[in-house]
PDB file of N, CA and C in Angstrom:
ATOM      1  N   UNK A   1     -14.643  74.058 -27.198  1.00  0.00           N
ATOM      2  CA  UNK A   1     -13.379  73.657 -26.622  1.00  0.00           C
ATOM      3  C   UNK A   1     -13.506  73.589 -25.102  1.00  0.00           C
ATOM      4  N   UNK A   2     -13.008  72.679 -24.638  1.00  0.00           N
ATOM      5  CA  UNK A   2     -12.709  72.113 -22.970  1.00  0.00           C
ATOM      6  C   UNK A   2     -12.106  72.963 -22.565  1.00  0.00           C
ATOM      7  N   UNK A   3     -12.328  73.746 -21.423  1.00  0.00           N
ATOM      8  CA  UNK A   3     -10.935  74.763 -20.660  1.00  0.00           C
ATOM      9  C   UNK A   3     -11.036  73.471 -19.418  1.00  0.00           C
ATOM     10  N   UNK A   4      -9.880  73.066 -19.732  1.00  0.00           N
ATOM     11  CA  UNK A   4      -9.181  71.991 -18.246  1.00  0.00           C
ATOM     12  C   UNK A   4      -8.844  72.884 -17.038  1.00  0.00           C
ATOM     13  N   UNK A   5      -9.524  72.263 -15.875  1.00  0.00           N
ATOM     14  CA  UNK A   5      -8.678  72.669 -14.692  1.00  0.00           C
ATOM     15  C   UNK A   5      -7.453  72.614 -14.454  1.00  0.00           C
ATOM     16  N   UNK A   6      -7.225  72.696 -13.305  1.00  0.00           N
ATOM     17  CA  UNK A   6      -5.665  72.624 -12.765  1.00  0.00           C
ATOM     18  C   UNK A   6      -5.754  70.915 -12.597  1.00  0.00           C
ATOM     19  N   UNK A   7      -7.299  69.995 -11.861  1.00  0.00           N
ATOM     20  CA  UNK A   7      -6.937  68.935 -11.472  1.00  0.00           C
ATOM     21  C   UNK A   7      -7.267  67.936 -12.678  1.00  0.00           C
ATOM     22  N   UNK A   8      -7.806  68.692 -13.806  1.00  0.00           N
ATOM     23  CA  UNK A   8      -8.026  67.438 -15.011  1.00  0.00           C
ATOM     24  C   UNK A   8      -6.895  67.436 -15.636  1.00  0.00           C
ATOM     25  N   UNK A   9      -5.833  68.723 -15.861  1.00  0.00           N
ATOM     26  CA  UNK A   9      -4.892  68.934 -16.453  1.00  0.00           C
ATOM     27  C   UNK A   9      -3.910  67.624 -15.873  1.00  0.00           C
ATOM     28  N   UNK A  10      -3.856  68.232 -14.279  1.00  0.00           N
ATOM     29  CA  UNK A  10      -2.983  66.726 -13.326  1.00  0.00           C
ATOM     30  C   UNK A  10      -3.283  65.447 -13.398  1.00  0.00           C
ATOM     31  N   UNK A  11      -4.934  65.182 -13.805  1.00  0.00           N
ATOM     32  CA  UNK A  11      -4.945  63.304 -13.841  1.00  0.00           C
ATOM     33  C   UNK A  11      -4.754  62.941 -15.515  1.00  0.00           C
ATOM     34  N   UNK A  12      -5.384  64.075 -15.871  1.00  0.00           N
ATOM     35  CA  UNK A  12      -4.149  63.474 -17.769  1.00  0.00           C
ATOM     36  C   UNK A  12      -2.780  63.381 -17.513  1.00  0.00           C
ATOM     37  N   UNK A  13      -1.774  64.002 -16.958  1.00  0.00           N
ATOM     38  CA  UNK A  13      -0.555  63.906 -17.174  1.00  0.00           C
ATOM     39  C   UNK A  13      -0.654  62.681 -15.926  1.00  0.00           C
ATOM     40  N   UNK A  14      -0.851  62.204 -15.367  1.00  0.00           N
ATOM     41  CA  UNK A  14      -0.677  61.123 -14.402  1.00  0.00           C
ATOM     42  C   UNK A  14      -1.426  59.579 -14.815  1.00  0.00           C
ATOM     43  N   UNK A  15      -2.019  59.967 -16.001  1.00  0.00           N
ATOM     44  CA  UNK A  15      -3.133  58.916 -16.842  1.00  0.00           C
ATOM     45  C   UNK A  15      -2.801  58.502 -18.183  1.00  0.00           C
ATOM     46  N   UNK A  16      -1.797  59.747 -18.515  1.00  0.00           N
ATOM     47  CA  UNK A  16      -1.686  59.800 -20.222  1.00  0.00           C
ATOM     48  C   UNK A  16      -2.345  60.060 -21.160  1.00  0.00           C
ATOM     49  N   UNK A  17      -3.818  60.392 -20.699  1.00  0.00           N
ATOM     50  CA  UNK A  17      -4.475  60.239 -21.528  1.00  0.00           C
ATOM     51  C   UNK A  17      -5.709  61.719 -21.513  1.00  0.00           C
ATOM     52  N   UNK A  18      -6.536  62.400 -22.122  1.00  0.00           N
ATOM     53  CA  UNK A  18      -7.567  63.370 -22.480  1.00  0.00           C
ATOM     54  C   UNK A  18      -8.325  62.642 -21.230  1.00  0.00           C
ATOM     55  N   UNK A  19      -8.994  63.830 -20.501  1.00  0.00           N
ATOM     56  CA  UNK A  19     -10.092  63.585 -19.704  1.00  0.00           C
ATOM     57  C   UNK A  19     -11.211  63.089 -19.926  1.00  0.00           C
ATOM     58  N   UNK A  20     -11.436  63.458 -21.275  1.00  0.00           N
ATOM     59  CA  UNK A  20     -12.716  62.609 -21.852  1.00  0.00           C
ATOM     60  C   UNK A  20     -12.819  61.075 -22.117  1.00  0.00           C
ATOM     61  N   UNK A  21     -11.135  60.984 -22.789  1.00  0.00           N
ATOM     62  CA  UNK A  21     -10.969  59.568 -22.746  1.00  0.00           C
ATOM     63  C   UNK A  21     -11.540  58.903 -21.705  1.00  0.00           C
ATOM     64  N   UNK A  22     -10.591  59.200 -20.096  1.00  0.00           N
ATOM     65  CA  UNK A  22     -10.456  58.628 -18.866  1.00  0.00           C
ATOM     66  C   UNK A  22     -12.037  58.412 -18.736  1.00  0.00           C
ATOM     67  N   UNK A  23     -12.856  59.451 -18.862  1.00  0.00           N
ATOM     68  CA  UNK A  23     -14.487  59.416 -18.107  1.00  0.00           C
ATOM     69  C   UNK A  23     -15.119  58.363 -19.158  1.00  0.00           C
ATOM     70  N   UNK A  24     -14.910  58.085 -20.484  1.00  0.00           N
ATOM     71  CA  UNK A  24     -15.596  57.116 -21.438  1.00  0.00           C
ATOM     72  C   UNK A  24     -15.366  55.737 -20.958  1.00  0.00           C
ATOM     73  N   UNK A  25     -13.565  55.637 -20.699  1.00  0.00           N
ATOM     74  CA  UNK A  25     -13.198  54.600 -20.523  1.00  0.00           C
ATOM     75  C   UNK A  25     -13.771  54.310 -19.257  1.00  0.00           C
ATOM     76  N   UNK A  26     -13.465  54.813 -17.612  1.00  0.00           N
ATOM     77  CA  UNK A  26     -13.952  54.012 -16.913  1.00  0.00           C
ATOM     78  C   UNK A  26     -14.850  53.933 -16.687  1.00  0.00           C
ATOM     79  N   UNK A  27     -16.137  54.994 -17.137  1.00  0.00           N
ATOM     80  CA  UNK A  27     -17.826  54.984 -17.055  1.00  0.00           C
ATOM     81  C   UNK A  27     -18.356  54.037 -17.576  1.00  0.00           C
ATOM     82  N   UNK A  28     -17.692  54.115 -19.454  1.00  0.00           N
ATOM     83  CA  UNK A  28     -18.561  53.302 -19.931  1.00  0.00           C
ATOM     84  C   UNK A  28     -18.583  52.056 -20.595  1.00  0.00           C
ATOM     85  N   UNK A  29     -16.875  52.017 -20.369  1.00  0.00           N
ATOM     86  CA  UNK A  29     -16.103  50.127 -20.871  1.00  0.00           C
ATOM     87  C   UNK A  29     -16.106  49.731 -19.458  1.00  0.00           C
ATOM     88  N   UNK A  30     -15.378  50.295 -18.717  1.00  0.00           N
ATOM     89  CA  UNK A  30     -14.618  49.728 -16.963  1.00  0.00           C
ATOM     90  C   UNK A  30     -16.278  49.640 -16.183  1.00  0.00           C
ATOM     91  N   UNK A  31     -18.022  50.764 -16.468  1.00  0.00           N
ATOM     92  CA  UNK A  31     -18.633  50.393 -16.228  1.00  0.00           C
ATOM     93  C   UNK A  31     -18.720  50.575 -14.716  1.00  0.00           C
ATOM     94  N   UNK A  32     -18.072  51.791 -14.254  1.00  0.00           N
ATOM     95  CA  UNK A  32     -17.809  52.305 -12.880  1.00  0.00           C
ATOM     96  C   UNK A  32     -18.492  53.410 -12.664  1.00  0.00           C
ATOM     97  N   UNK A  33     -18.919  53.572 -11.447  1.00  0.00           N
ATOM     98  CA  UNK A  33     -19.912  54.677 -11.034  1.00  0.00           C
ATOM     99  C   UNK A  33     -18.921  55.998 -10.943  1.00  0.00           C
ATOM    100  N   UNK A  34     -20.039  56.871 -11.298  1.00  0.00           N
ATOM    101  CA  UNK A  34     -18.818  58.402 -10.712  1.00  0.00           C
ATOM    102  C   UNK A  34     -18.511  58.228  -9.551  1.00  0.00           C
ATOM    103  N   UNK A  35     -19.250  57.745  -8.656  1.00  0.00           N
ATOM    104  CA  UNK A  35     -18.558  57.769  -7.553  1.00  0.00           C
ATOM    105  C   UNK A  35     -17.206  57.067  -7.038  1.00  0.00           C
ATOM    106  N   UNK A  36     -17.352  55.969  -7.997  1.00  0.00           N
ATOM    107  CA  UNK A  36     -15.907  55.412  -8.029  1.00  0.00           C
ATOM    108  C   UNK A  36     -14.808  55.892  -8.769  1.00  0.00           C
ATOM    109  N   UNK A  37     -14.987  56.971  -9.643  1.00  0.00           N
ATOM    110  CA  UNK A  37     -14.457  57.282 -10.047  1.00  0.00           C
ATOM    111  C   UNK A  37     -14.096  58.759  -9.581  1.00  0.00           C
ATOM    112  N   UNK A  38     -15.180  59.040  -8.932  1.00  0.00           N
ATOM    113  CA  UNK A  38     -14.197  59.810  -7.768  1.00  0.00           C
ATOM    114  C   UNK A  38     -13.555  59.549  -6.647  1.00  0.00           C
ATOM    115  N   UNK A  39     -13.712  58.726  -6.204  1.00  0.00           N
ATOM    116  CA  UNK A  39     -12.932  57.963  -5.259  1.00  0.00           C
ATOM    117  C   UNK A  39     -11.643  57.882  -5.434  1.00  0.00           C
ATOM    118  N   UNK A  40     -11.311  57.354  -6.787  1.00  0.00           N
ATOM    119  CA  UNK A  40     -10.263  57.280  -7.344  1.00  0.00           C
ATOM    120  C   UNK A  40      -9.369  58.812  -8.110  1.00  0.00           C
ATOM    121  N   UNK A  41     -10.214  59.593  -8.646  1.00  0.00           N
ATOM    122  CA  UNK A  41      -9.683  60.666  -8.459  1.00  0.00           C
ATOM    123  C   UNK A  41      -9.500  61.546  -7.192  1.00  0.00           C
ATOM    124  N   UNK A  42      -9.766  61.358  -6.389  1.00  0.00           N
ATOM    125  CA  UNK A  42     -10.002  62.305  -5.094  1.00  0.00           C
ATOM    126  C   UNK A  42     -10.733  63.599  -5.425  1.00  0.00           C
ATOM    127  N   UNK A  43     -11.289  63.380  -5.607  1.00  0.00           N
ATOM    128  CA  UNK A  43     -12.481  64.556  -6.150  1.00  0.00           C
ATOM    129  C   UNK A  43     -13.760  64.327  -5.780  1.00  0.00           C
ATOM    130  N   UNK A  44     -14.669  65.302  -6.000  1.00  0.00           N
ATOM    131  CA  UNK A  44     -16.134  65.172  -5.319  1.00  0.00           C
ATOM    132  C   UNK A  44     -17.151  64.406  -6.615  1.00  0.00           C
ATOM    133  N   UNK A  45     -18.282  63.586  -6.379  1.00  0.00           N
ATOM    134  CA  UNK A  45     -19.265  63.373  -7.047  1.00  0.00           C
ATOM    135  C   UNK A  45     -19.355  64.110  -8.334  1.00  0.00           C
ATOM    136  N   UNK A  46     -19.896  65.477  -7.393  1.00  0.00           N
ATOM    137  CA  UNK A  46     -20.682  66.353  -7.902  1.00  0.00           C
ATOM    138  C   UNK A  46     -19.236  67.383  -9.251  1.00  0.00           C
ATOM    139  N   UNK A  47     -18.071  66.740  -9.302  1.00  0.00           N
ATOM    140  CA  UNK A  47     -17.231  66.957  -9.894  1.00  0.00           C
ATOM    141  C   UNK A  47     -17.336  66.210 -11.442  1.00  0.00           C
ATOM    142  N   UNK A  48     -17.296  65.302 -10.940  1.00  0.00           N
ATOM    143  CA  UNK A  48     -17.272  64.361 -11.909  1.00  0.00           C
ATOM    144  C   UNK A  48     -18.774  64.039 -13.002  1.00  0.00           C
ATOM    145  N   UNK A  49     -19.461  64.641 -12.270  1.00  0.00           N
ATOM    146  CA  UNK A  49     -21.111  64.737 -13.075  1.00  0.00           C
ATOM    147  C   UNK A  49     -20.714  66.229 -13.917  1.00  0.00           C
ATOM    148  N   UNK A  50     -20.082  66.989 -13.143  1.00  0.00           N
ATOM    149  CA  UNK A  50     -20.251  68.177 -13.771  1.00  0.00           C
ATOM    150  C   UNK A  50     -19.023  67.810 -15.105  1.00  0.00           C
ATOM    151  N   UNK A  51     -17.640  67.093 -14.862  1.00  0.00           N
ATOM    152  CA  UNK A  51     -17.129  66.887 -15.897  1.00  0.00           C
ATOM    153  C   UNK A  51     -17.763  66.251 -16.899  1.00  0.00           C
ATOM    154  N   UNK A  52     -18.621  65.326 -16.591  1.00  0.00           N
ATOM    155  CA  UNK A  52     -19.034  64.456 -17.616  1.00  0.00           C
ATOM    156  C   UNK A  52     -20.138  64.849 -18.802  1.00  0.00           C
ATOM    157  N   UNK A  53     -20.739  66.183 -17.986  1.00  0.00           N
ATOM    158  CA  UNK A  53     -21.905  67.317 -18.908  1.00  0.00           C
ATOM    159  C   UNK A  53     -20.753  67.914 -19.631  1.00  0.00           C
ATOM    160  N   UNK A  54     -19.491  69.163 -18.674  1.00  0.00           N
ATOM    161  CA  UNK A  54     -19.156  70.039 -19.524  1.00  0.00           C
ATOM    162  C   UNK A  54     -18.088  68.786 -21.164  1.00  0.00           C
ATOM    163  N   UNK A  55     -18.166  67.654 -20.983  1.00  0.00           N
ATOM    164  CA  UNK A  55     -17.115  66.872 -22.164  1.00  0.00           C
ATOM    165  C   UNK A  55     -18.440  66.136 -22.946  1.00  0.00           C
ATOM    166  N   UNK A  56     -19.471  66.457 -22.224  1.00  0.00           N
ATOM    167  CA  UNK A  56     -20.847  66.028 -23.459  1.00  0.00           C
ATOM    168  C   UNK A  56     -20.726  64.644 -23.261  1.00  0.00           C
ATOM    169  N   UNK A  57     -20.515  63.678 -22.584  1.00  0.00           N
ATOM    170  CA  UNK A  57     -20.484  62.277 -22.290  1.00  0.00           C
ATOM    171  C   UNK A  57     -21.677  61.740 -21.470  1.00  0.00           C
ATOM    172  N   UNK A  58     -22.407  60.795 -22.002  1.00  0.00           N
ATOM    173  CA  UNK A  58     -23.519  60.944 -21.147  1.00  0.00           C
ATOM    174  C   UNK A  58     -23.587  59.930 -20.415  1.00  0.00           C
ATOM    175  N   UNK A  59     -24.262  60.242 -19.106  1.00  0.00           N
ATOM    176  CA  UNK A  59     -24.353  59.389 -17.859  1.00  0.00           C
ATOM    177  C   UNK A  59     -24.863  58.125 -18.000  1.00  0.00           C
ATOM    178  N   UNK A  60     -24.501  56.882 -17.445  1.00  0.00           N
ATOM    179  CA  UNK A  60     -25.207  55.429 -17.781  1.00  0.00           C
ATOM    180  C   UNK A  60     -26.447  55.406 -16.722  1.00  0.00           C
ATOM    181  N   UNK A  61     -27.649  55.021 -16.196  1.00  0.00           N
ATOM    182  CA  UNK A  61     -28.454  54.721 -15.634  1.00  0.00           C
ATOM    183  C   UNK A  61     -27.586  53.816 -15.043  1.00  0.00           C
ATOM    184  N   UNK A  62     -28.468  52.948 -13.576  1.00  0.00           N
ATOM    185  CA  UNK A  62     -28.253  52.032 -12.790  1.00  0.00           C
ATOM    186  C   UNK A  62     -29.194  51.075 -13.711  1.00  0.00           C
ATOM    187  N   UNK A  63     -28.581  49.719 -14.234  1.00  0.00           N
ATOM    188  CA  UNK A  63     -29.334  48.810 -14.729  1.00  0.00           C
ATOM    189  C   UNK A  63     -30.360  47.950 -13.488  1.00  0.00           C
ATOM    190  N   UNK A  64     -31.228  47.150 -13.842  1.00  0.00           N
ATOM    191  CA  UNK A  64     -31.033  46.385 -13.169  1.00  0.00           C
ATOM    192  C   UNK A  64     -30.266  45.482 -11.933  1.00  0.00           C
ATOM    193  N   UNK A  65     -29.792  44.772 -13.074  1.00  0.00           N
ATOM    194  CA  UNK A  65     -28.609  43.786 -12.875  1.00  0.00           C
ATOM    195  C   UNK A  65     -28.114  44.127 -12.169  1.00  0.00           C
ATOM    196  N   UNK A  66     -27.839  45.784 -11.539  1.00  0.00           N
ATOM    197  CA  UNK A  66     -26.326  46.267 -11.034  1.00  0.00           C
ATOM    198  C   UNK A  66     -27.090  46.766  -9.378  1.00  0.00           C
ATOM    199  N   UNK A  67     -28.235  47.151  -9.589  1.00  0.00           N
ATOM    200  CA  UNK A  67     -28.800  47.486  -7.883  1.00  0.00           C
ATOM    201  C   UNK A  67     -29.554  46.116  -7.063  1.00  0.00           C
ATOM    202  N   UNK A  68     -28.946  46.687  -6.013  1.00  0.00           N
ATOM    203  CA  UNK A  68     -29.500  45.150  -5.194  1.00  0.00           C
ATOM    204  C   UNK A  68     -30.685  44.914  -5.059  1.00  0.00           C
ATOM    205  N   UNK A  69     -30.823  43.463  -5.171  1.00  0.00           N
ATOM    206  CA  UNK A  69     -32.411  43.191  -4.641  1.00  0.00           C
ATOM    207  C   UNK A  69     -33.384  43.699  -3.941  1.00  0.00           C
ATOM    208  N   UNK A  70     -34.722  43.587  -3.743  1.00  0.00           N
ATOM    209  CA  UNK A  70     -35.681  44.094  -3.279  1.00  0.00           C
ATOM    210  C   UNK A  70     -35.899  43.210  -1.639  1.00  0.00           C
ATOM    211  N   UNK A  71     -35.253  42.333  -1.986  1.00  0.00           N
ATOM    212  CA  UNK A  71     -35.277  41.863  -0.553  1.00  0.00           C
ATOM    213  C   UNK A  71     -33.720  42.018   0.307  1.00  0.00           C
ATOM    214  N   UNK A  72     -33.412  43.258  -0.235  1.00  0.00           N
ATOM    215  CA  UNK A  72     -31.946  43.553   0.129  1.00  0.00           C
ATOM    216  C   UNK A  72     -32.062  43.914   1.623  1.00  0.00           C
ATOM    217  N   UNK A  73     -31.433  43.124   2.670  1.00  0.00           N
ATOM    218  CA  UNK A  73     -31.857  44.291   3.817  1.00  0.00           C
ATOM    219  C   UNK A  73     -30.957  45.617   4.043  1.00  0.00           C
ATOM    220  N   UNK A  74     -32.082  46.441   4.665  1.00  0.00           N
ATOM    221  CA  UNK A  74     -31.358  47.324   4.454  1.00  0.00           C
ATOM    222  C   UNK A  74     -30.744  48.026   5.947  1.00  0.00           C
ATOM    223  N   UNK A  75     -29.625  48.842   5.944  1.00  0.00           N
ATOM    224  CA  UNK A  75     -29.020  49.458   7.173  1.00  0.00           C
ATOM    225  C   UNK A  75     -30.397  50.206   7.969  1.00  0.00           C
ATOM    226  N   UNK A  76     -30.227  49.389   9.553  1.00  0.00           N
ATOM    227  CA  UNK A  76     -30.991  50.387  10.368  1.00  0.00           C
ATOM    228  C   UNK A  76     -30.297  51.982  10.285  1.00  0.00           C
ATOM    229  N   UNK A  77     -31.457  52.529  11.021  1.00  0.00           N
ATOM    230  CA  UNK A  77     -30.915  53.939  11.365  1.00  0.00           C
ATOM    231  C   UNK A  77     -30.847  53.920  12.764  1.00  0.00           C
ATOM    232  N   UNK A  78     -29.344  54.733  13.530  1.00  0.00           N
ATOM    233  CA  UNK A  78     -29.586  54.451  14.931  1.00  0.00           C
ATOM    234  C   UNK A  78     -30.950  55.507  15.396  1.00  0.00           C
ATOM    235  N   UNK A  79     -30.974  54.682  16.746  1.00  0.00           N
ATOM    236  CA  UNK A  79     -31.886  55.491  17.441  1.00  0.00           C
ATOM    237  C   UNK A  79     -31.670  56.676  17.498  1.00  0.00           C
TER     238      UNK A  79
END
């Protein structure tokens, strides 16, 4: 059994829906990074990885398709 926080308890009642739902649906239909999906929760990364172990849902890899090219340029670093 899931013991919910105080803030999974708050985005189900603001979502309608089980936390597990929310992390299936936008991980792995909607196809959104945790990080966007913390973004959108206001919560940390490292939140949302840890929700997604303790509800047994497992993480998608970066496909292909989805990281940029190899001839991507990339951000200098300042001096």
């Amino acid at each position: 059994m899931l013991i919910r926080t105080p803030t999974m308890q708050r985005l189900e009642a603001k979502y309608g829906k089980p936390i597990e739902e929310l992390l299936v649906e936008m991980h792995h239909i909607q196809r959104r990074s945790l990080s966007e999906i913390a973004a959108e929760f206001g919560i940390t990364h490292a939140a949302v990885s840890a929700w997604m172990q303790r509800c047994g849902i497992p993480v998608r890899r970066v496909s292909v398709s989805e990281r940029p090219p190899a001839n991507f340029p990339q951000r200098k670093s300042a001096p």
